[in-house]
Protein backbone atom coordinates (compact mmCIF):
# COMPACT_ATOMS: atom_id res chain seq x y z
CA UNK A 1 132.97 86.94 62.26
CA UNK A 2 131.60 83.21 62.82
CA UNK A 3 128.94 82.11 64.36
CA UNK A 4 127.70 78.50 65.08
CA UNK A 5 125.20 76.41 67.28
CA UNK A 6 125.48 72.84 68.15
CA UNK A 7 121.67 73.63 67.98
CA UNK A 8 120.81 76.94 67.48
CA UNK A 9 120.65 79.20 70.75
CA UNK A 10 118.84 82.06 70.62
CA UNK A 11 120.64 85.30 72.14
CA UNK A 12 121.13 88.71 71.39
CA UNK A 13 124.29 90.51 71.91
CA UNK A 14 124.81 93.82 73.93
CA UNK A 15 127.86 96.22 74.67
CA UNK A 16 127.91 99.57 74.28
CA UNK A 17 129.61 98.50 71.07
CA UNK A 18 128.98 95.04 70.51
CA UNK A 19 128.75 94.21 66.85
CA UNK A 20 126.63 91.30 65.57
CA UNK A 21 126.41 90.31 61.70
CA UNK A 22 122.92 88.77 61.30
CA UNK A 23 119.16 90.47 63.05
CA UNK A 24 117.44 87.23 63.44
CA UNK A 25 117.43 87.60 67.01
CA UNK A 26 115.85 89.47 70.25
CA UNK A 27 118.33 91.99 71.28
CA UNK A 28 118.78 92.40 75.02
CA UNK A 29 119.07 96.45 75.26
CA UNK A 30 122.43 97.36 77.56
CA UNK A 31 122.46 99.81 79.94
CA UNK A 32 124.97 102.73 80.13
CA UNK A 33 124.93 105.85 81.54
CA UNK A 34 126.62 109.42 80.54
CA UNK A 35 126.76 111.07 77.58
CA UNK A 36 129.67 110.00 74.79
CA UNK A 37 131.26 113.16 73.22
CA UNK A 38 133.32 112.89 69.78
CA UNK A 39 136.85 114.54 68.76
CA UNK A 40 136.71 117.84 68.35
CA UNK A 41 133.91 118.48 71.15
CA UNK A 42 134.43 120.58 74.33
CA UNK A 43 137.16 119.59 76.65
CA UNK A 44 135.94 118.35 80.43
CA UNK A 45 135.07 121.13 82.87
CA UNK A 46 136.11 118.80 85.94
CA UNK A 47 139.25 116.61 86.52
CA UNK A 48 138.97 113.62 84.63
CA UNK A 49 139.35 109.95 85.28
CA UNK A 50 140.33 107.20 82.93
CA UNK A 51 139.15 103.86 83.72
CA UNK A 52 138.43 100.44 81.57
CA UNK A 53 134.53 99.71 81.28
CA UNK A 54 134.18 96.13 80.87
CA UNK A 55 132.12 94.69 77.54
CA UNK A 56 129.41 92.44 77.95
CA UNK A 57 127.84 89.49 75.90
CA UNK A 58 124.44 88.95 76.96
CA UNK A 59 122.10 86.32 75.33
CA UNK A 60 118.80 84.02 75.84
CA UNK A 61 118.89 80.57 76.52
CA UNK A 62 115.24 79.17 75.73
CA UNK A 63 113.41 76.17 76.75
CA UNK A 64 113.44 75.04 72.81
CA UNK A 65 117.17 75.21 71.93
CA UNK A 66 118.21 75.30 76.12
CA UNK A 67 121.86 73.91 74.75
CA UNK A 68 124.12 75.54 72.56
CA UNK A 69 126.78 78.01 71.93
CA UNK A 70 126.95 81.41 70.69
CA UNK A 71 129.30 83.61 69.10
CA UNK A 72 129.89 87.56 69.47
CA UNK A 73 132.54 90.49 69.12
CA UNK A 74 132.55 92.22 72.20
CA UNK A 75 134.51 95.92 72.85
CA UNK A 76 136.20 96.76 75.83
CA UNK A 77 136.81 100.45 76.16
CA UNK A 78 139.11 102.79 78.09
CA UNK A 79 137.22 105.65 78.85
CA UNK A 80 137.50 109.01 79.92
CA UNK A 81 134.93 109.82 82.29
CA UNK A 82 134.27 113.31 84.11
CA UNK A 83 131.07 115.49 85.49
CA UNK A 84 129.86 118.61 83.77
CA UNK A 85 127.47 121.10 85.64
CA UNK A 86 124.38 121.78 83.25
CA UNK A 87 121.88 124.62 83.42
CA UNK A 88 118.29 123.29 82.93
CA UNK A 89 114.82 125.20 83.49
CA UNK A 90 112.97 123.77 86.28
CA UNK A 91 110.06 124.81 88.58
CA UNK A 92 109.42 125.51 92.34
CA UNK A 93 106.21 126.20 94.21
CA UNK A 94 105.84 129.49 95.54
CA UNK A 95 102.84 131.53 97.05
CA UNK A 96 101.53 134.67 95.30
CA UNK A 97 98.79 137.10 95.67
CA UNK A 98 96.05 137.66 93.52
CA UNK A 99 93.27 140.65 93.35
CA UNK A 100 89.34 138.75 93.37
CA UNK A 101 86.36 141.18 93.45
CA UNK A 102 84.79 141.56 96.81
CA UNK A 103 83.18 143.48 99.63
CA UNK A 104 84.85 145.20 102.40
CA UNK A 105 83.86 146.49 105.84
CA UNK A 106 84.58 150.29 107.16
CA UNK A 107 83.95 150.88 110.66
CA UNK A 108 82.93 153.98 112.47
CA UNK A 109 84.06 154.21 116.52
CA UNK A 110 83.76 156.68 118.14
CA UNK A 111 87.24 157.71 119.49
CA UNK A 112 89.61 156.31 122.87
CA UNK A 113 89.23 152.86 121.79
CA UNK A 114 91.85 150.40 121.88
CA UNK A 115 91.82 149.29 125.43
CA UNK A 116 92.86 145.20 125.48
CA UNK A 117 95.20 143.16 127.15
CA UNK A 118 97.02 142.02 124.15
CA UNK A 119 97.99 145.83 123.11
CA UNK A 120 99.49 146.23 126.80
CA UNK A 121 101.10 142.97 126.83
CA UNK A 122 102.88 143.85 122.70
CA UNK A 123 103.40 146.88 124.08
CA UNK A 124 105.09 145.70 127.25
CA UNK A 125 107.06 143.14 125.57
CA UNK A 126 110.49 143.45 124.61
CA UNK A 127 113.16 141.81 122.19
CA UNK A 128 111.91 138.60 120.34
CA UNK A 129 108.61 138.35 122.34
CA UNK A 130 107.58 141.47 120.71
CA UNK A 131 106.67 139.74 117.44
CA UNK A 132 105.01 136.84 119.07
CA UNK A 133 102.84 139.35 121.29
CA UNK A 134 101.67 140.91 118.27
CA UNK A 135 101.06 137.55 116.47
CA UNK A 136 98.59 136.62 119.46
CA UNK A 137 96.96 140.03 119.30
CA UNK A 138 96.48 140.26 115.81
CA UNK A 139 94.41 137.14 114.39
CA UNK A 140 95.56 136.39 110.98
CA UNK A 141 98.54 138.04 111.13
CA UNK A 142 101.00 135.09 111.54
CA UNK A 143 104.58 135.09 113.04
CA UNK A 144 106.27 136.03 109.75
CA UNK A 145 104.64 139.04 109.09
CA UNK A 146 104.41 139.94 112.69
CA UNK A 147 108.02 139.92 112.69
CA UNK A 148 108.11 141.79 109.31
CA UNK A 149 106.18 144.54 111.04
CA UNK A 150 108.11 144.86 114.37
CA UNK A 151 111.50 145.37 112.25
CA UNK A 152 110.20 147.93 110.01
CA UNK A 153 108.84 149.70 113.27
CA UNK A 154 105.13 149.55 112.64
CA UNK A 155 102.56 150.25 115.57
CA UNK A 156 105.11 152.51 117.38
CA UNK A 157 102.30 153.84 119.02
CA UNK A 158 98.89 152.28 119.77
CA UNK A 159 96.05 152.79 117.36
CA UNK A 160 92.93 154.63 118.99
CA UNK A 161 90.61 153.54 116.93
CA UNK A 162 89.82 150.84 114.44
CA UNK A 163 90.15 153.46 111.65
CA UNK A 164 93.92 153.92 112.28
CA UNK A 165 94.77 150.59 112.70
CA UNK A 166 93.33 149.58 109.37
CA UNK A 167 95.30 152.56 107.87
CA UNK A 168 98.52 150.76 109.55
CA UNK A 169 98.12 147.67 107.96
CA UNK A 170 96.72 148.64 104.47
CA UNK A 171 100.59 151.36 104.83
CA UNK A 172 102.25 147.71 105.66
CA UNK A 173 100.61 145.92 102.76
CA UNK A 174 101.24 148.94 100.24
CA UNK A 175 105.09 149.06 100.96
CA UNK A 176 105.46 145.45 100.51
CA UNK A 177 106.41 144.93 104.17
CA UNK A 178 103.31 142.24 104.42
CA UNK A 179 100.94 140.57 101.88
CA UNK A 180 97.97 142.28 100.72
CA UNK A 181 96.29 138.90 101.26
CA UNK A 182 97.39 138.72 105.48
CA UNK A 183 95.53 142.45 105.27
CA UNK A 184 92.87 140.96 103.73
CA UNK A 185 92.94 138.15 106.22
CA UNK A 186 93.07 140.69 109.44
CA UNK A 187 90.56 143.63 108.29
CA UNK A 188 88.43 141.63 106.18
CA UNK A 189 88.08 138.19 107.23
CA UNK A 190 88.83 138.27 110.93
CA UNK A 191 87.18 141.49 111.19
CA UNK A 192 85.27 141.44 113.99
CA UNK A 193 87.04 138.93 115.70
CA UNK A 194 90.29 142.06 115.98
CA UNK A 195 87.68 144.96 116.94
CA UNK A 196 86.97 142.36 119.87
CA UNK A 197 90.10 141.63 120.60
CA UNK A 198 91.97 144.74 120.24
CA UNK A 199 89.16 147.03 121.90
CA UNK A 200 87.70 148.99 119.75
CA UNK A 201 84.26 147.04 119.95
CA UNK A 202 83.36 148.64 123.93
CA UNK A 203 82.08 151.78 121.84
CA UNK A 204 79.62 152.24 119.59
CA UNK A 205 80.53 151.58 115.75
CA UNK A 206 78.45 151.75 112.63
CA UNK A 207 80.16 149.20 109.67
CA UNK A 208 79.46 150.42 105.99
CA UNK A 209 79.84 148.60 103.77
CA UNK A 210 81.58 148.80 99.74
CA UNK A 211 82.27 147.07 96.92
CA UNK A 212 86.78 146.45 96.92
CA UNK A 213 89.39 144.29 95.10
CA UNK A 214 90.47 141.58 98.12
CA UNK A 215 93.42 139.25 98.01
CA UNK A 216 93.83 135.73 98.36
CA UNK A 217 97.15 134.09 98.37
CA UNK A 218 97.73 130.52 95.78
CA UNK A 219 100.18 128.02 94.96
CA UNK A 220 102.00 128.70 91.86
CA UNK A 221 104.84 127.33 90.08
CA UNK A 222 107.44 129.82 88.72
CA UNK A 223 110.18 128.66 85.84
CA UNK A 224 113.71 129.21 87.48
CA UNK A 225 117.15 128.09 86.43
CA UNK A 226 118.69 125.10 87.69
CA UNK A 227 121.25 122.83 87.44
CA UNK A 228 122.73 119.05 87.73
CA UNK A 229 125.60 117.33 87.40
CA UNK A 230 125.73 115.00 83.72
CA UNK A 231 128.52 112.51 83.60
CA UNK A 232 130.57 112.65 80.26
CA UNK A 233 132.60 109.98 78.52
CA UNK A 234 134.98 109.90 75.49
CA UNK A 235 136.33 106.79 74.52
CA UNK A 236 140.55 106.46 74.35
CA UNK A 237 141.09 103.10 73.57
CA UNK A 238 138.98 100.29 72.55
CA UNK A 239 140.12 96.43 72.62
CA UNK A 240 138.06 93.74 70.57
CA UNK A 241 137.50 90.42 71.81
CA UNK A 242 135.76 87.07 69.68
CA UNK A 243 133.92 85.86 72.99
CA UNK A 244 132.37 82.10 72.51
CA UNK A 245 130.08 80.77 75.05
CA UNK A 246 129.12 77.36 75.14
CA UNK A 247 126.01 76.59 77.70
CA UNK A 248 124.58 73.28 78.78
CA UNK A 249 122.69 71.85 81.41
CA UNK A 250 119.58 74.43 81.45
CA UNK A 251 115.78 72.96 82.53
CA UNK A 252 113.31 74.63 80.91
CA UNK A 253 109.69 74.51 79.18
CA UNK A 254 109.38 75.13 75.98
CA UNK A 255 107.59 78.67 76.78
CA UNK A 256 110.51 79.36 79.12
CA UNK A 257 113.72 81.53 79.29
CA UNK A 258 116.95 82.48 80.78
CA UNK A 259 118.68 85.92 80.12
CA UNK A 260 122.75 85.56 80.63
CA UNK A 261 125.45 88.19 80.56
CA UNK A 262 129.18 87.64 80.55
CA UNK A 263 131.50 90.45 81.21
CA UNK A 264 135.03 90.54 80.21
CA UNK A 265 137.54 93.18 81.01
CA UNK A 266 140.40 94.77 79.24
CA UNK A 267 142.42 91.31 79.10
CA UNK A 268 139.66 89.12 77.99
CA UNK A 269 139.41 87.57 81.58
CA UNK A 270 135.56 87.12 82.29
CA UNK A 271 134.79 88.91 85.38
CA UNK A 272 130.79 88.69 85.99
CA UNK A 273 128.45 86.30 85.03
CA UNK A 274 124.42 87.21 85.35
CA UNK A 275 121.35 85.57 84.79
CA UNK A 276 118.09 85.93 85.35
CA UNK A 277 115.16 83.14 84.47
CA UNK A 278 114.73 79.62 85.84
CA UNK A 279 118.13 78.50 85.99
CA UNK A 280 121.35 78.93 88.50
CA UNK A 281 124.60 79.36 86.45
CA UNK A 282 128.02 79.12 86.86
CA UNK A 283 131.64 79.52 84.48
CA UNK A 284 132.96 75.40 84.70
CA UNK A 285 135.96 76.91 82.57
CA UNK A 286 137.12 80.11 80.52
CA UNK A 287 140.60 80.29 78.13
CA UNK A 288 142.34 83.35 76.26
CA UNK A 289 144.38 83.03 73.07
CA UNK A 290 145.28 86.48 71.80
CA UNK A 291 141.71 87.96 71.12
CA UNK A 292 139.53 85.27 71.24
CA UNK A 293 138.18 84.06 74.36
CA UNK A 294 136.06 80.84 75.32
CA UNK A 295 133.42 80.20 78.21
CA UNK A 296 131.68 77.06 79.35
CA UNK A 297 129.02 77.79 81.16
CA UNK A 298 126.62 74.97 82.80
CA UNK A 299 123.54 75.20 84.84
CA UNK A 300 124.12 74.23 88.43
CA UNK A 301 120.78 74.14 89.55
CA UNK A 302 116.73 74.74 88.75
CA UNK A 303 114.70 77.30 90.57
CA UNK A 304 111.52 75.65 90.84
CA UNK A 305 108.27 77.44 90.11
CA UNK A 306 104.95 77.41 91.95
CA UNK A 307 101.75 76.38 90.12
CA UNK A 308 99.71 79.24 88.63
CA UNK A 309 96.46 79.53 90.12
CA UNK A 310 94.97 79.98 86.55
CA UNK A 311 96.11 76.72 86.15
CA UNK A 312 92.29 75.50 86.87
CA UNK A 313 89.94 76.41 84.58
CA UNK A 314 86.39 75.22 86.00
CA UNK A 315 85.18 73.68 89.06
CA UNK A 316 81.59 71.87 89.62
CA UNK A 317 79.99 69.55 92.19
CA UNK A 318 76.53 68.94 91.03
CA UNK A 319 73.79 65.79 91.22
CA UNK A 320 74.72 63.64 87.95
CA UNK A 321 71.68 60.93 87.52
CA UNK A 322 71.34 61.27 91.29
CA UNK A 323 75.04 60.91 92.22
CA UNK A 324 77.13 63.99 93.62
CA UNK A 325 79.69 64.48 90.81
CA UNK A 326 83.14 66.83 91.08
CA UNK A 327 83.94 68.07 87.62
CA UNK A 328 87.96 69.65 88.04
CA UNK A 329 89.35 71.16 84.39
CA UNK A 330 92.90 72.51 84.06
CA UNK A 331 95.25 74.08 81.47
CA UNK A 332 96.40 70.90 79.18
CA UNK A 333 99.86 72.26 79.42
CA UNK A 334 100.27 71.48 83.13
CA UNK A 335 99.78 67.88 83.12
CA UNK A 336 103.72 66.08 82.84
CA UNK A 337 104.62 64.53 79.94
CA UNK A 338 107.75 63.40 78.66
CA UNK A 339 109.82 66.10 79.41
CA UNK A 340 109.02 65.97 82.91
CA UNK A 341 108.77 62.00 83.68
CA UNK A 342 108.42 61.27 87.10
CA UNK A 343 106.40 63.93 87.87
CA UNK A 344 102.67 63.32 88.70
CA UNK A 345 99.81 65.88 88.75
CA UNK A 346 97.93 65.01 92.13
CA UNK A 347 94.19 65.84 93.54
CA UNK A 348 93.91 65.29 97.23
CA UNK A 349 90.37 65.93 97.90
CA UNK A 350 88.03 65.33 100.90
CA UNK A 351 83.85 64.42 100.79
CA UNK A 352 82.61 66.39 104.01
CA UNK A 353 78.66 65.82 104.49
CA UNK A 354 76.04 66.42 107.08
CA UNK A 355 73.03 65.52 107.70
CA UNK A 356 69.97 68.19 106.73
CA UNK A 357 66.81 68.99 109.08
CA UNK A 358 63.58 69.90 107.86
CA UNK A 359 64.66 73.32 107.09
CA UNK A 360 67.15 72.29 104.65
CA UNK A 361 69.82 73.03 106.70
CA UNK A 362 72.61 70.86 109.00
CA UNK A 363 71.51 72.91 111.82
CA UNK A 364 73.46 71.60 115.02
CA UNK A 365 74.32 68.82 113.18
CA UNK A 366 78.55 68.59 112.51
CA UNK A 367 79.77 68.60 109.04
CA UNK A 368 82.25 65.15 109.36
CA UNK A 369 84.78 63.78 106.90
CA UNK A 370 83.20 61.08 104.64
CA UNK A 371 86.19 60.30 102.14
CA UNK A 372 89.77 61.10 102.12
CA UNK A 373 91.90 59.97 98.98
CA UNK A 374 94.02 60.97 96.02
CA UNK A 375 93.58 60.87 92.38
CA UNK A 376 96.29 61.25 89.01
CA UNK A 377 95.53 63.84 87.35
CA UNK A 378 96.23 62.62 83.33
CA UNK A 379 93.54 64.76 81.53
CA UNK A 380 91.94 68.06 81.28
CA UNK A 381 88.75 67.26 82.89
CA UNK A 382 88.46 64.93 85.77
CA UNK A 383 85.34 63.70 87.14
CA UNK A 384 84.99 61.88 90.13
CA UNK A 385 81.72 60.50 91.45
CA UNK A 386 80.81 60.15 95.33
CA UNK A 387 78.70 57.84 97.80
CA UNK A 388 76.58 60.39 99.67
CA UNK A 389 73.66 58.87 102.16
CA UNK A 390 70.19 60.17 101.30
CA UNK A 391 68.99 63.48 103.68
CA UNK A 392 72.96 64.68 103.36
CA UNK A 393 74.42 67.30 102.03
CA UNK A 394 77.98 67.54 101.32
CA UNK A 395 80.91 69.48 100.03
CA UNK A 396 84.56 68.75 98.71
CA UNK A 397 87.16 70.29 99.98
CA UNK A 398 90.65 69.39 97.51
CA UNK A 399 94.50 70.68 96.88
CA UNK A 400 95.86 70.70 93.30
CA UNK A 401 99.74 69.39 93.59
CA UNK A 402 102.83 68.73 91.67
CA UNK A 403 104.69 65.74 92.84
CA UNK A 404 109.05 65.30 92.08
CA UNK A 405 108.75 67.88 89.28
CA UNK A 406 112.28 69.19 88.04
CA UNK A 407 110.01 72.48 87.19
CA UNK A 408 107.73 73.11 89.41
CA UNK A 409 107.96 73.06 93.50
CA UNK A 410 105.52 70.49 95.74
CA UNK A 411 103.61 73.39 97.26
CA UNK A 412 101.09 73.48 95.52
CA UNK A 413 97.42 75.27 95.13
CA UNK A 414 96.33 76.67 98.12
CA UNK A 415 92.45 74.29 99.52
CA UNK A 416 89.72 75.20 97.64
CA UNK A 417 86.45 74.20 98.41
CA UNK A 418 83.31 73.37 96.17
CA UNK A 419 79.66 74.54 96.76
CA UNK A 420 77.43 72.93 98.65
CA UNK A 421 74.86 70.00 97.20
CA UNK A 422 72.02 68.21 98.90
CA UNK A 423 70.95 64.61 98.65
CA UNK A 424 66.91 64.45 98.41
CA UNK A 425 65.06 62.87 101.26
């Protein structure tokens, strides 16, 4: 396989089976998807389809060798492509209880308790509403194991004292029919607020008190079996093109670059040209002969970039032998030179003063526009010295721009503005 360069342009080559005969250059990784099974391996579990996936060429162009051509063997496969359903080990959050050491509260009432409002009106209530009645009677409860207890035919009858209907609920935890930690929640934790509520606080009760093993309910995860659906692929047939690509036209700096990708289907035709960089592409013309194809490719059109803020290095507007001085430094590598002709690095700047009181300050006197102009930028550093009347103080205000660039847009910096200095008296 040949490969040339009218000057050398730097590219790497990518297909899912692109071959390339020399490792001198970057490689731009391709992307597929699916998993590639060989002769011999398990047959599809779903209908197959078989479709042509087209090969692709991709390269760099860079802003030292932006002309050139490259090139690469590119495959073209038919491929038979199907889903597959596979069984994986995942997780899920669930809620479980667990046993903490703690101290529990038995209550001694004397008997006929259990007059309330909220017993009459679970006790009246029929159908659905007989869960929510005893979710509003019972704090702590909650809807789902209210409902839990009403189907399983708990509190048939009305406890008469606070004794019995802690034996109720402790029965209901014990068979599984509620969480040990909602009992813990109604005759531990909202305690007193049920005796209230229910009525078994009207007579007198003594609360002893023990050491118990109370439950509180976390978020776990538990392991469980799940499952996807994986695409598989087997190649069928595979066609090899010689794919050439010549590019011109590209405008770029020398630390710039331009990623391309030509894709060619099963009869060499190039269907898709990408690129991503500084440059706008476009295929000016594209010929097959048997198994070799050829592609011009020429750059239509630069995207222009803004300046980089970090293009200014330092700023300073200090007295210099009694004259206010602006010091401006920048990145060497942004001022134009030949490569970029008739472009001109500009500083529009503006010398605002005022004039100081005996406090130092401009106090109600108005900060007014002294100096307007322009400067070339040509160096690193530029100093510029300004006329400021004695008792002033002043302040620059300036833009950084780049004027008829082909690389950069006439935006420019957002205004800056420099500290403040202060003319003696």
């Amino acid at each position: 396989m040949n490969r040339f360069f009218g000057s050398v342009l730097a590219f790497a080559a990518v297909v899912g089976c692109a071959h390339k005969d020399t490792t001198s250059f970057e490689v731009v990784p391709s992307q597929t998807s699916g998993v590639y099974l060989k002769e011999g391996e398990r047959a599809p579990a779903s209908a197959p389809q078989i479709e042509w996936v087209r090969g692709s060429l991709s390269f760099n162009v860079t802003g030292a060798v932006p002309e050139g051509s490259v090139t690469q063997e590119v495959k073209v496969n038919q491929e038979m492509i199907w889903m597959e359903t596979e069984y994986f080990t995942d997780t899920r959050s669930e809620e479980k209880d667990f046993v903490v050491p703690g101290t529990c509260s038995d209550f001694k009432c004397s008997a006929g308790a259990g007059k309330s409002e909220l017993w009459d009106a679970f006790y009246s209530a029929t159908g659905e509403k007989k869960a929510a009645a005893l979710d509003q009677a019972i704090s702590g409860i909650g809807i789902v194991s209210a409902k839990n207890l009403v189907a399983k035919g708990y509190f048939k009858s009305k406890p008469r004292s606070w004794d019995e209907f802690t034996r109720e609920i402790q029965t209901a935890a014990s068979g599984d029919v509620i969480k040990k930690s909602v009992a813990t929640m109604v005759v531990e934790n909202n305690r007193y607020e049920n005796i209230t509520k229910l009525g078994y606080g009207s007579n007198s009760c003594q609360e002893v008190k023990r050491t118990c093993d109370l439950y509180i309910t976390k978020i776990v995860q538990v392991p469980f079996q799940n499952t996807r659906e994986v695409p598989r692929r087997r190649i069928v047939e595979t066609k090899t093109f010689n794919v050439t690509v010549n590019v011109s036209g590209s405008v770029l700096l020398p630390d710039e670059k331009d990623t391309l990708a030509i894709k060619v289907d099963q009869n060499g035709k190039v269907v898709d040209l990408e690129s991503s960089g500084y440059n706008n592409y476009a295929i000016a013309s594209e010929s097959v002969t048997g198994q070799n194809v050829k592609v011009e490719v020429k750059a239509v059109s630069r995207i222009l970039r803004p300046l980089s803020n970090n293009m200014i290095r330092q700023e300073s507007y200090v007295l210099v032998a009694g004259k206010p001085t602006f010091i401006l430094d920048i990145d060497p590598a942004m001022i134009p030179g030949k490569e970029d002709p008739n472009a001109q690095l500009v500083l529009d700047y503006t010398v605002e003063v005022c004039e100081y009181g005996w406090t130092g300050t401009c106090g109600w006197s108005e900060w007014k526009k002294s100096k307007m102009t322009s400067s070339v930028i040509n160096a690193a550093r530029t100093t510029i010295v300004t006329d400021v009347p004695r008792k002033h103080k002043s302040q620059i205000q300036y833009r950084v721009t780049r004027k008829n660039s082909i690389y950069f847009d006439s935006k420019g910096l957002n205004e800056r503005e420099t500290d403040e200095i202060k003319m003696p008296k």
